[in-house]
C-alpha atoms as a PDB file:
ATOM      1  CA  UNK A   1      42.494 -21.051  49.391  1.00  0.00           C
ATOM      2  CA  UNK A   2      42.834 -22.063  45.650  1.00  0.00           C
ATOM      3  CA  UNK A   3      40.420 -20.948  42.984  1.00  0.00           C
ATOM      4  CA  UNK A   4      38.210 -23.739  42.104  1.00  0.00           C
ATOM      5  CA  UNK A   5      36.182 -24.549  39.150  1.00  0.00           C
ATOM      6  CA  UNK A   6      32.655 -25.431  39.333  1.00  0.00           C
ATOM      7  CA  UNK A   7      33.388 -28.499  36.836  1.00  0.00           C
ATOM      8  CA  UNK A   8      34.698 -31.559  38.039  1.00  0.00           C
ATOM      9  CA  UNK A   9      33.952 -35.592  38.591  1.00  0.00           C
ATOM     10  CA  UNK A  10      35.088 -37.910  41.704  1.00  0.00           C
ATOM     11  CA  UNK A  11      34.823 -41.577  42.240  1.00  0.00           C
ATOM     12  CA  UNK A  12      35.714 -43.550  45.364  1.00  0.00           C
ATOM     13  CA  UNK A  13      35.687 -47.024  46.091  1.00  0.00           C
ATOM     14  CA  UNK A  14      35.459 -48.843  49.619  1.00  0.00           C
ATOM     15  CA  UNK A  15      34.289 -51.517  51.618  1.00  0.00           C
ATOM     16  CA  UNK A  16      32.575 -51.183  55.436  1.00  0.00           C
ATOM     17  CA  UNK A  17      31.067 -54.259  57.461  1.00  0.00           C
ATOM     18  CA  UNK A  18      30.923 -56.800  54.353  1.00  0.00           C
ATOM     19  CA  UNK A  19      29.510 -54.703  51.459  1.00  0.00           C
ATOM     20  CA  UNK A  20      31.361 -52.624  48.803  1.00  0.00           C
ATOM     21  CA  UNK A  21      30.306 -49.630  47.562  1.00  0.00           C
ATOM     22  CA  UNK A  22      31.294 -46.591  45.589  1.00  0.00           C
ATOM     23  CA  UNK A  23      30.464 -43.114  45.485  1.00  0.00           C
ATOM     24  CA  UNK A  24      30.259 -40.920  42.392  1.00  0.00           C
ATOM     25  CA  UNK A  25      30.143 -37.293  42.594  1.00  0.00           C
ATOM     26  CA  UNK A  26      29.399 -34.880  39.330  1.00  0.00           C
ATOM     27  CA  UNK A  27      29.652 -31.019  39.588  1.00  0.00           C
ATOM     28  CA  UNK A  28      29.005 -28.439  37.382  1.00  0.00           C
ATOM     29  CA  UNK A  29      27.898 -24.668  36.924  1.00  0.00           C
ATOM     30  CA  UNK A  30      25.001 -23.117  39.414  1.00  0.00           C
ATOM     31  CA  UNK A  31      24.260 -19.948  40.779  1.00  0.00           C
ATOM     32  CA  UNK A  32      23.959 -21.449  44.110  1.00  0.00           C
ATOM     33  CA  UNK A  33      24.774 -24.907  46.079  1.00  0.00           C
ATOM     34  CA  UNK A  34      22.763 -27.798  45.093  1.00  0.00           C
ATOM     35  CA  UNK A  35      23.598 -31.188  46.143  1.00  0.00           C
ATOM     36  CA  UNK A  36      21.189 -33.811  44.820  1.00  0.00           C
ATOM     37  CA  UNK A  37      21.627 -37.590  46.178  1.00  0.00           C
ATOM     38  CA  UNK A  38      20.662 -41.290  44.780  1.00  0.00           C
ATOM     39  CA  UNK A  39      20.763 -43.799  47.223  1.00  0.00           C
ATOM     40  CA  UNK A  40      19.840 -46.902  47.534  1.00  0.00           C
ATOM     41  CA  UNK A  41      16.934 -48.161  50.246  1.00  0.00           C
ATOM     42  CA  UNK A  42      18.596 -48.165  53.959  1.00  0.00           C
ATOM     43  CA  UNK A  43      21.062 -45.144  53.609  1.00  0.00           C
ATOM     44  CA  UNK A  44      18.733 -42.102  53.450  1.00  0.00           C
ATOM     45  CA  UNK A  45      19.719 -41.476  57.146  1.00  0.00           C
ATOM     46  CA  UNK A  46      23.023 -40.334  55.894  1.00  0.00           C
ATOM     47  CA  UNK A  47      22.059 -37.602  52.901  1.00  0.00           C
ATOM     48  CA  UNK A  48      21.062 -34.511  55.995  1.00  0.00           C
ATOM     49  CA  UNK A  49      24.537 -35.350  57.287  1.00  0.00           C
ATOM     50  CA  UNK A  50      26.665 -35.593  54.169  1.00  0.00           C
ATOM     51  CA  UNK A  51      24.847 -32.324  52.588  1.00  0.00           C
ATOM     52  CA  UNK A  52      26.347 -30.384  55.650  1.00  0.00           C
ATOM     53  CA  UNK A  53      29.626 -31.650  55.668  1.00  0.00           C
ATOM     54  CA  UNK A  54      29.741 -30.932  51.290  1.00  0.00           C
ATOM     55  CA  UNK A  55      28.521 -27.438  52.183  1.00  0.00           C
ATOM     56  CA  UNK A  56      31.766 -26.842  54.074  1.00  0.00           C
ATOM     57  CA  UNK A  57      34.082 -27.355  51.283  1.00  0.00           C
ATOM     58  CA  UNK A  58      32.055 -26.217  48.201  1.00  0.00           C
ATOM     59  CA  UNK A  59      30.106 -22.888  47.959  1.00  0.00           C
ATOM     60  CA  UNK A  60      28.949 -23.130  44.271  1.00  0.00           C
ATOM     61  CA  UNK A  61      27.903 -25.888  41.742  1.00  0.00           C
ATOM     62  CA  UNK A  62      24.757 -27.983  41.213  1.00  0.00           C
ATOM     63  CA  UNK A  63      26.278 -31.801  42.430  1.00  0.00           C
ATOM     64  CA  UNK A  64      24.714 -34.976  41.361  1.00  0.00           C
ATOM     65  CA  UNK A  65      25.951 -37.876  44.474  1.00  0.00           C
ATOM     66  CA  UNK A  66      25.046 -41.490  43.185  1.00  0.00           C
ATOM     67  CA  UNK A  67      25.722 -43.749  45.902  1.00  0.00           C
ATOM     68  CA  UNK A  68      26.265 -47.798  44.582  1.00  0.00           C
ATOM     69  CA  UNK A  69      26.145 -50.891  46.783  1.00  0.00           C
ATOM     70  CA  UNK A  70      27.239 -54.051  46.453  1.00  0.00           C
ATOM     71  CA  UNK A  71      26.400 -57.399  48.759  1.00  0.00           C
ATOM     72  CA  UNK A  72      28.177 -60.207  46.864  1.00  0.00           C
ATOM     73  CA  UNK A  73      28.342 -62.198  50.362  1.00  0.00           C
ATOM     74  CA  UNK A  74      24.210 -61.712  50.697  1.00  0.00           C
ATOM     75  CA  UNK A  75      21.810 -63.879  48.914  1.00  0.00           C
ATOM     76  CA  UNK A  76      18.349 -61.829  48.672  1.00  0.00           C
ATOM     77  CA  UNK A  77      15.356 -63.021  50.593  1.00  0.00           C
ATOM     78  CA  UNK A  78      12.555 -64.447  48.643  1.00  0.00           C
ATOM     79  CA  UNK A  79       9.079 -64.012  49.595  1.00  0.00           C
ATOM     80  CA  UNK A  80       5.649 -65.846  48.235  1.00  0.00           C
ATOM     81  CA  UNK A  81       2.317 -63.764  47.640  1.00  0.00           C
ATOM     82  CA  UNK A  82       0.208 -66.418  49.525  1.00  0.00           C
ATOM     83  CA  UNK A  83      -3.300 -64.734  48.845  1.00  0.00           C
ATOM     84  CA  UNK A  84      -2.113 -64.421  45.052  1.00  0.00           C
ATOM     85  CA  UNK A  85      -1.168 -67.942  44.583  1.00  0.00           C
ATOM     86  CA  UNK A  86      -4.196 -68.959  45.975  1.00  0.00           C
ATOM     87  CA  UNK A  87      -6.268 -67.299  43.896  1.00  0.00           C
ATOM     88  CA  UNK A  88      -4.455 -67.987  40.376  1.00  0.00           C
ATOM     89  CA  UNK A  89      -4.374 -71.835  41.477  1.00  0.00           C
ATOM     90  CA  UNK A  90      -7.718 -71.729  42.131  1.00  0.00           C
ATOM     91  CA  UNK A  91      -8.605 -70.365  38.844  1.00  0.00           C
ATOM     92  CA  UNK A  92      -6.870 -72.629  37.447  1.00  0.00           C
ATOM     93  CA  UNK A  93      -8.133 -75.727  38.621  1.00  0.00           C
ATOM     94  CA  UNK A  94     -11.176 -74.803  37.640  1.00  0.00           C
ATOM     95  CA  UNK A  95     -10.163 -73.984  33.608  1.00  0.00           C
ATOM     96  CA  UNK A  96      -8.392 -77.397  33.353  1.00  0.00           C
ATOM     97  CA  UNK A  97     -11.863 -78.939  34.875  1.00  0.00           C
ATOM     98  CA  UNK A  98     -13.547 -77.297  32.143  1.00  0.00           C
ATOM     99  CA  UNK A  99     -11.210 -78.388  29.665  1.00  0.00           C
ATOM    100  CA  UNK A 100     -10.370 -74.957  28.763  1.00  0.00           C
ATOM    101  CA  UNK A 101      -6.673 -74.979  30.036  1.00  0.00           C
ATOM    102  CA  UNK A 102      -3.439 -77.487  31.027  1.00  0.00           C
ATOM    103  CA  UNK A 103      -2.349 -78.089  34.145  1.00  0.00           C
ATOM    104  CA  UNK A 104       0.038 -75.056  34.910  1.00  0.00           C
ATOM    105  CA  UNK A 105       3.546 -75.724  35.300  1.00  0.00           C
ATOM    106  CA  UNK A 106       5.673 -74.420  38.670  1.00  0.00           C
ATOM    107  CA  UNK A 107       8.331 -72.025  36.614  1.00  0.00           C
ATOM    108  CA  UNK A 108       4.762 -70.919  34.708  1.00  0.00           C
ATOM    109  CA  UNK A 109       3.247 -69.920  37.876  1.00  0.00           C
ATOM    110  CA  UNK A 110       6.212 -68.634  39.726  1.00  0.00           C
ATOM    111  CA  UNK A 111       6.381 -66.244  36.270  1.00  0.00           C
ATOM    112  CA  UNK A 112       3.625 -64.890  36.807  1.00  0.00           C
ATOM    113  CA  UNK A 113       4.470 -61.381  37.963  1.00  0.00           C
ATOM    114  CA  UNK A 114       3.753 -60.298  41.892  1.00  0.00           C
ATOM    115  CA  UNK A 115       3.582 -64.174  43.445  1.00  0.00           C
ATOM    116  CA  UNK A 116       7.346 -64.327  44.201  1.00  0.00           C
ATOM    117  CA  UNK A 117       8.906 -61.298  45.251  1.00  0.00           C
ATOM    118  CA  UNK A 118      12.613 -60.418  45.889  1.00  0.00           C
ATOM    119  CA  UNK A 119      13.627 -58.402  48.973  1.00  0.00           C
ATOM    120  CA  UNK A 120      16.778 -57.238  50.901  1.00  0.00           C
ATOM    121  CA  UNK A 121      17.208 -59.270  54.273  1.00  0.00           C
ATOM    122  CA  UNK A 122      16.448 -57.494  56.864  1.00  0.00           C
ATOM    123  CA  UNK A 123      19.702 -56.364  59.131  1.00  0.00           C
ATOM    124  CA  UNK A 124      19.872 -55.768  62.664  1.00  0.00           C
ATOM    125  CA  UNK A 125      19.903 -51.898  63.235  1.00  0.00           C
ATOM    126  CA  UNK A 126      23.757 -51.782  64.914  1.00  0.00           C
ATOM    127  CA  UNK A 127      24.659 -53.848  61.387  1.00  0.00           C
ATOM    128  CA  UNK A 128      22.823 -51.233  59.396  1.00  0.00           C
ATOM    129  CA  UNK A 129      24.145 -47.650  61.761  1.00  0.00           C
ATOM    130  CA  UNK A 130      28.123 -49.094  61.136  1.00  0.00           C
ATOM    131  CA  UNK A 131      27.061 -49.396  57.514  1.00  0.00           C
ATOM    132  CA  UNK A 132      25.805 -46.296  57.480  1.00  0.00           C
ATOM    133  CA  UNK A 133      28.580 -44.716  59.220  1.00  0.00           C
ATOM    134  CA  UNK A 134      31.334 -46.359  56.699  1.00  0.00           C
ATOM    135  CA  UNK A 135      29.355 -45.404  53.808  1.00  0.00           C
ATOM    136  CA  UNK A 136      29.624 -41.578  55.082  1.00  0.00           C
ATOM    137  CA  UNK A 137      33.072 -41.707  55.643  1.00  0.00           C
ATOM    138  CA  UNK A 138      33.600 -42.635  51.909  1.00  0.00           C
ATOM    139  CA  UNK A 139      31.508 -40.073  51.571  1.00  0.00           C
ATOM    140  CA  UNK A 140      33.581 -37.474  53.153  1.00  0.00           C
ATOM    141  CA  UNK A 141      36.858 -39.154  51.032  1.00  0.00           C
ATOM    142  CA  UNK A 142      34.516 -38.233  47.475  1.00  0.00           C
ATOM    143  CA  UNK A 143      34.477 -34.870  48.190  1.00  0.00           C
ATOM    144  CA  UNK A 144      37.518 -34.476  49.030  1.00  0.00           C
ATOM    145  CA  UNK A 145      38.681 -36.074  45.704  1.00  0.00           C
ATOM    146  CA  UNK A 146      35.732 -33.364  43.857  1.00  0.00           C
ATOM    147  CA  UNK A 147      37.301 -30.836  45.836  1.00  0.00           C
ATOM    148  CA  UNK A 148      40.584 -31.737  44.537  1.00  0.00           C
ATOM    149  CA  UNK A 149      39.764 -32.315  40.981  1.00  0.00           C
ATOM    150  CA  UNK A 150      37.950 -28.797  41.161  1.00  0.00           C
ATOM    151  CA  UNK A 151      41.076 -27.357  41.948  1.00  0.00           C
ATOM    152  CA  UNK A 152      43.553 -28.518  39.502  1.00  0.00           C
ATOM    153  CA  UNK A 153      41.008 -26.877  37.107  1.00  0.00           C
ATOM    154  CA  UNK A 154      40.369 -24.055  38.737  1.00  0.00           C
ATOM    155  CA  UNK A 155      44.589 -23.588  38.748  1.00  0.00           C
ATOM    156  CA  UNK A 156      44.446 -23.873  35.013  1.00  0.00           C
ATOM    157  CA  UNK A 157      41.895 -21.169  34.847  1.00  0.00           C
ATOM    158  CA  UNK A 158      43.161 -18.910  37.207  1.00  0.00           C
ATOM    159  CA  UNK A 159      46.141 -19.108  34.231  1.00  0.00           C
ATOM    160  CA  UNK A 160      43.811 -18.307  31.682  1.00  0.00           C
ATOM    161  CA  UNK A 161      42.143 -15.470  33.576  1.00  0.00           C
ATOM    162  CA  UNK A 162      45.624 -13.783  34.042  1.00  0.00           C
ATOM    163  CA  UNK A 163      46.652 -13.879  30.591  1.00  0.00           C
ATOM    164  CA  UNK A 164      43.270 -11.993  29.527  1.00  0.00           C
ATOM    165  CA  UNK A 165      44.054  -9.384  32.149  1.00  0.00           C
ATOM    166  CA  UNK A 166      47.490  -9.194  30.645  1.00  0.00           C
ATOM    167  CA  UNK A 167      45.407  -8.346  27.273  1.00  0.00           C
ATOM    168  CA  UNK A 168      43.069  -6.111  28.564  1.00  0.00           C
ATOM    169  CA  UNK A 169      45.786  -4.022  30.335  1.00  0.00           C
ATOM    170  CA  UNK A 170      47.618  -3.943  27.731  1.00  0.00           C
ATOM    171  CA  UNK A 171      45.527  -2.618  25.137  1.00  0.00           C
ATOM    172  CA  UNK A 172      44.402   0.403  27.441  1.00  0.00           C
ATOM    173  CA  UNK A 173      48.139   1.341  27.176  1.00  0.00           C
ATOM    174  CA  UNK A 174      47.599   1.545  23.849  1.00  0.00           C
ATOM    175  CA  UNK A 175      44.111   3.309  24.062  1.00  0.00           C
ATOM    176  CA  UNK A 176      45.938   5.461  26.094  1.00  0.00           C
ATOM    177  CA  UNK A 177      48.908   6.496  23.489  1.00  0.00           C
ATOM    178  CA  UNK A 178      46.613   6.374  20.711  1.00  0.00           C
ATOM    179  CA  UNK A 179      47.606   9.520  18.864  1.00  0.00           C
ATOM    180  CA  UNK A 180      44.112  10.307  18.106  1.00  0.00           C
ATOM    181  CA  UNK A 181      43.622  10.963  21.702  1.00  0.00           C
ATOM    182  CA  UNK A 182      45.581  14.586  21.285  1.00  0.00           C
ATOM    183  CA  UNK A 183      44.365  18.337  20.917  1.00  0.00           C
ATOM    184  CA  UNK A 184      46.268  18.715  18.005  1.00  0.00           C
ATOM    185  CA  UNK A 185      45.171  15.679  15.977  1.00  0.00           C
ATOM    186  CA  UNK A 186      41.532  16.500  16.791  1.00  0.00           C
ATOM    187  CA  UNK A 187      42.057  20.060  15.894  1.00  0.00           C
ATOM    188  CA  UNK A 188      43.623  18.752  12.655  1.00  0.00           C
ATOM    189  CA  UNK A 189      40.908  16.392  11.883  1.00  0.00           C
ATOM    190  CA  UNK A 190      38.290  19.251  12.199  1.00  0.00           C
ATOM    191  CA  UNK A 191      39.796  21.744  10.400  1.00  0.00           C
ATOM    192  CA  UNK A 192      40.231  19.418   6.971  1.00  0.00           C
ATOM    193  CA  UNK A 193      36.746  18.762   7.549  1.00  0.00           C
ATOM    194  CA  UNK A 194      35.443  22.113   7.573  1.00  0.00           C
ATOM    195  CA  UNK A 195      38.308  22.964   4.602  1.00  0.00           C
ATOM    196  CA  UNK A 196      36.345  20.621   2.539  1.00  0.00           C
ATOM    197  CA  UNK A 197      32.978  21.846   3.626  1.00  0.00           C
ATOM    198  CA  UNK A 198      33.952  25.458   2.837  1.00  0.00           C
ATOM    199  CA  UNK A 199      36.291  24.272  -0.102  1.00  0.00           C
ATOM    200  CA  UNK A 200      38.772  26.823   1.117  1.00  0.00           C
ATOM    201  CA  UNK A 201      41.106  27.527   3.876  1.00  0.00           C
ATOM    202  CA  UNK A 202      41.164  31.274   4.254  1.00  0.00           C
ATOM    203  CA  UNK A 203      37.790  31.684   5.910  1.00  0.00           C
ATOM    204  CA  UNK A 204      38.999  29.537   8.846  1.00  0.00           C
ATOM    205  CA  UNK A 205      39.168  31.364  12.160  1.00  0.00           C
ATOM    206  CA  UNK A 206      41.882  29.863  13.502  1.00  0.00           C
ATOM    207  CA  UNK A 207      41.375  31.207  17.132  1.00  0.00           C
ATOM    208  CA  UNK A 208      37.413  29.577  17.098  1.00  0.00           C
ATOM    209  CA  UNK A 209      38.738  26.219  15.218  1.00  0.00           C
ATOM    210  CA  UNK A 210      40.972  25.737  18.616  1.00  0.00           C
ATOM    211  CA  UNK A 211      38.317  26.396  21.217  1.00  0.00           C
ATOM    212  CA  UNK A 212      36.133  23.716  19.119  1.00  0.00           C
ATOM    213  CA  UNK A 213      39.108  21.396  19.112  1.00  0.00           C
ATOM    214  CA  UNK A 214      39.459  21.480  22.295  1.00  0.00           C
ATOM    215  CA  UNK A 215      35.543  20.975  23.390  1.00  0.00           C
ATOM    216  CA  UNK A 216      35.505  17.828  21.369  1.00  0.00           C
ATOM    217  CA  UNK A 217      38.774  16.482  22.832  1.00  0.00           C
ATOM    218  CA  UNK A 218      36.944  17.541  25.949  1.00  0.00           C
ATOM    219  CA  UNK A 219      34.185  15.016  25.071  1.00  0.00           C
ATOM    220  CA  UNK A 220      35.798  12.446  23.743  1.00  0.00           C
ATOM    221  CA  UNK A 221      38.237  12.274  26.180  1.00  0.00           C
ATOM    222  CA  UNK A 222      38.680   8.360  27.969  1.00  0.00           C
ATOM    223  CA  UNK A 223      40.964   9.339  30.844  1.00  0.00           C
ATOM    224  CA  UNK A 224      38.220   8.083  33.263  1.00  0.00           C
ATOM    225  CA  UNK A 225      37.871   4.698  31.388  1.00  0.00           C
ATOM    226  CA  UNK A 226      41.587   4.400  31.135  1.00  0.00           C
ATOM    227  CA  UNK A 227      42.139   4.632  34.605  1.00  0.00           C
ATOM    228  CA  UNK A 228      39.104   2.617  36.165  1.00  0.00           C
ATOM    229  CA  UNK A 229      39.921   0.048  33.713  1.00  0.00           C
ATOM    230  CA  UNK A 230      43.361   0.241  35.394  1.00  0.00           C
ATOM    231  CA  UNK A 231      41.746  -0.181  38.742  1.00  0.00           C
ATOM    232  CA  UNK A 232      39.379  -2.766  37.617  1.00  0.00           C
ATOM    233  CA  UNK A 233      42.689  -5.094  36.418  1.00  0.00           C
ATOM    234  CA  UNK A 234      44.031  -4.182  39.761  1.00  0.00           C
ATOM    235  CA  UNK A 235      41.080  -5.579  41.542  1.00  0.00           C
ATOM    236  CA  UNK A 236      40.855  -8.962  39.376  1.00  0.00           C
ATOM    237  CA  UNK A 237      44.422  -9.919  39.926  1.00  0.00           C
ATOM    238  CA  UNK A 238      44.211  -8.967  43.839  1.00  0.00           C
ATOM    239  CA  UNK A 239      40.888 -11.752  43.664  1.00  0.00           C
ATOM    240  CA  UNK A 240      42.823 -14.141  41.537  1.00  0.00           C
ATOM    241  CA  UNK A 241      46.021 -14.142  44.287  1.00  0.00           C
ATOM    242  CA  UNK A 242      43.385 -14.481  47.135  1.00  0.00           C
ATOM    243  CA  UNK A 243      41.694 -17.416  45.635  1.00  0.00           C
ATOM    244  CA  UNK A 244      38.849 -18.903  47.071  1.00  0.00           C
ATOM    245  CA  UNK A 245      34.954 -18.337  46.126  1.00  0.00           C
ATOM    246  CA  UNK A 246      35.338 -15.081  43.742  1.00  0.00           C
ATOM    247  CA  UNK A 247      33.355 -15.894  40.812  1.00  0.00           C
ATOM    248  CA  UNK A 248      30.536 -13.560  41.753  1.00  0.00           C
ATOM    249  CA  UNK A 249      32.835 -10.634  42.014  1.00  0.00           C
ATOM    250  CA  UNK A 250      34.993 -11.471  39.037  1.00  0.00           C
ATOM    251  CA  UNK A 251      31.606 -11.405  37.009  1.00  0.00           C
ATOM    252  CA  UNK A 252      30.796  -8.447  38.624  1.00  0.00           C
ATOM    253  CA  UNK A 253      34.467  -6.839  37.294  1.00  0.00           C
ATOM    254  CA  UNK A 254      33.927  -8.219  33.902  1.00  0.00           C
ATOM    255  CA  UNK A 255      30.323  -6.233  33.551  1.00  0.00           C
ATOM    256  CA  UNK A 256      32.292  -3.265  34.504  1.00  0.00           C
ATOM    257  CA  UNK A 257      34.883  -4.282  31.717  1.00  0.00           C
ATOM    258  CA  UNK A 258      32.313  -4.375  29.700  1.00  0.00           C
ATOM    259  CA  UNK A 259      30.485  -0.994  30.524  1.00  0.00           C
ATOM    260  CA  UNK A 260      34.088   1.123  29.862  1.00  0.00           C
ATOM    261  CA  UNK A 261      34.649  -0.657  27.133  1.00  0.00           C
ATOM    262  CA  UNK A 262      31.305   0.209  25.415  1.00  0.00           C
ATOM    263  CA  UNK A 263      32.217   4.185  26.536  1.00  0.00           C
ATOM    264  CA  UNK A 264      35.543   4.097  24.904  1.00  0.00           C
ATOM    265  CA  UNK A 265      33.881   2.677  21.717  1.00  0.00           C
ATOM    266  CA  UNK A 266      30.920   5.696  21.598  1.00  0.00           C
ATOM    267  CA  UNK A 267      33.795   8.669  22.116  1.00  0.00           C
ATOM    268  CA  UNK A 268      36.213   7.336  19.670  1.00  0.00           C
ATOM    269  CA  UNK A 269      37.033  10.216  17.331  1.00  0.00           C
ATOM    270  CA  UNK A 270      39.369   7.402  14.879  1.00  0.00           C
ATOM    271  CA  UNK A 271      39.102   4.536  13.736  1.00  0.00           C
ATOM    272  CA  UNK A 272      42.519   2.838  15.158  1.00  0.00           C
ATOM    273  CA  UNK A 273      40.554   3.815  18.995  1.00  0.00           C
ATOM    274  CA  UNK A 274      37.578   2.225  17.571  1.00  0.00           C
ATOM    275  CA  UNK A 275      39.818  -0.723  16.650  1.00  0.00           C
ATOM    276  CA  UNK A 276      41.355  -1.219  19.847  1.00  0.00           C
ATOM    277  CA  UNK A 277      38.065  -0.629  22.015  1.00  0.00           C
ATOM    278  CA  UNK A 278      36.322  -3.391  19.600  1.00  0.00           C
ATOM    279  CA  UNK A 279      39.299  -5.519  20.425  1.00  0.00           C
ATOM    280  CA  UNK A 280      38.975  -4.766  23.855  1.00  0.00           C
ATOM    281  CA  UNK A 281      35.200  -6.607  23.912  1.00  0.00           C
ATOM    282  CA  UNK A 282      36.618  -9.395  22.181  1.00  0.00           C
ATOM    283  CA  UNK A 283      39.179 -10.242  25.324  1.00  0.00           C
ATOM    284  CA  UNK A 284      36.568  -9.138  27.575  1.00  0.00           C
ATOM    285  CA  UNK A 285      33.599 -11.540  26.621  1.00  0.00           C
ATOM    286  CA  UNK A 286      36.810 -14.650  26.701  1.00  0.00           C
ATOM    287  CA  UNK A 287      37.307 -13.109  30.197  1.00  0.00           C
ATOM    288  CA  UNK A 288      33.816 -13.020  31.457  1.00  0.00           C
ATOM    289  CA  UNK A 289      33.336 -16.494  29.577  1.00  0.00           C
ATOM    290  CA  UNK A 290      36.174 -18.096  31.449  1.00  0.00           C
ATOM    291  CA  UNK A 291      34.485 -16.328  34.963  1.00  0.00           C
ATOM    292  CA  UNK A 292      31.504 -18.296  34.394  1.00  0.00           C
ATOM    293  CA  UNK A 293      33.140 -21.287  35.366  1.00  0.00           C
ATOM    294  CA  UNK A 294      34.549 -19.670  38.557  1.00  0.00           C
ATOM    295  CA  UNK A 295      32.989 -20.747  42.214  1.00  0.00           C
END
């Protein structure tokens, strides 16, 4: 199954039993499945249906569905407020007796808002159930199409998503050959510093100057980090060559990128493995940023 983005935008067009209508489908980033509908009076049979059948093909994404209809063969039905008629003709009759009003015009009257309303005509319920049924099916084609377009972004992703692993795995190689990393260099390092603290190099005990070297290399050592950042690369390129619904676990990963990443940073005994761990949280926040767009 491809990886899919949680992004993406459908439209489909059809007709069923004389009206035309068109579906519009807008997805983007959730932490669950959320399918919202707007639909028009008469087709609210259809949204229990349709939710089910979208729940089979998308598992993440909040998804606005704005269903249109259009009855150019249908005149609407117009309907007279009896009662309300009544009652303004009546009070009217009674200013222009007084003298304190014209004689109201028909368009004046039929203005006046609530004494002629507009309403749908009424179908028979087979009419309305093969309406219904057509308007699902084009239903079924939208998400298809939002699957689709989901997809082709979610391939294009997937791309991205490599090429930061390809960055993060490469700069643990260099983490790893970092010359800093060595019982020698450390042992070095420390015994300048203590030269310059003593201002002399005879007073050195050379035999105690190794056995600290070799604690501190002990404790800044990143062997661990190296290798379950190995592992961790591993496991995101194994997801990405699955496909399907990994988001959650490549977040998950990048956290974990994250965490060694920090670790390498704190026991870095040089600045050129400070560098390279600082560069390493730069590729890792574009990887987990990327993720978030992941279903």
């Amino acid at each position: 199954m491809p990886v899919q983005s949680m992004t993406g935008f459908a439209r489909h067009e059809d007709a069923t039993d004389g009206v035309d209508f068109v579906w519009e489908l807008r997805s983007v980033n959730g932490k669950g499945f959320d399918l919202r509908f707007r639909l028009p009076p008469g087709f609210e049979a259809i949204e229990a249906d349709s939710r089910r059948l979208a729940a089979t093909q998308v598992t993440r994404g909040n998804i606005q569905a704005s269903l249109q209809i259009r009855r150019d063969d249908e005149l609407p039905a117009f309907s007279v407020n009896e009662a309300m008629l009544g009652q303004v003709l009546s009070l009217s009759s009674r200013l222009v007796a007084d003298g304190h009003a014209a004689p109201p015009s028909a368009d004046g009257i039929m203005a006046i808002k609530g004494i002629v309303e507009i309403a749908d005509r009424a179908l028979p319920p087979e009419s309305l159930e093969l309406r219904q049924k057509g308007v699902a099916r084009g239903f079924l084609a939208a998400v298809e199409k939002l699957t689709a377009a989901r997809e082709t972004e979610g391939r294009a992703m997937a791309e991205i998503l490599a090429a930061r692993l390809d960055e993060i795995e490469a700069l643990v190689g260099r983490a790893e050959d970092d010359p800093s990393r060595s019982v020698d260099a450390i042992r070095e390092r420390l015994k300048s510093q203590v030269s310059r603290l003593l201002d002399t190099d005879e007073r050195l005990d050379e035999g105690r100057l190794h056995q600290e070297a070799a604690i501190l290399a002990a404790r800044a050592d990143i062997r661990e980090e190296i290798d379950r950042l190995g592992a961790h690369v591993g496991a995101a390129r194994a997801l990405l060559d699955a496909g399907g619904p990994i988001g959650r676990r490549l977040d998950f990963l990048s956290q974990e990128f994250n965490r060694e990443s920090n670790t390498i940073c704190s026991k870095s005994n040089s600045t050129s493995l400070t560098a390279i761990g600082l560069e390493l949280k730069v590729v890792i926040d574009q990887f987990r940023e990327q993720v978030q767009n992941i279903e």
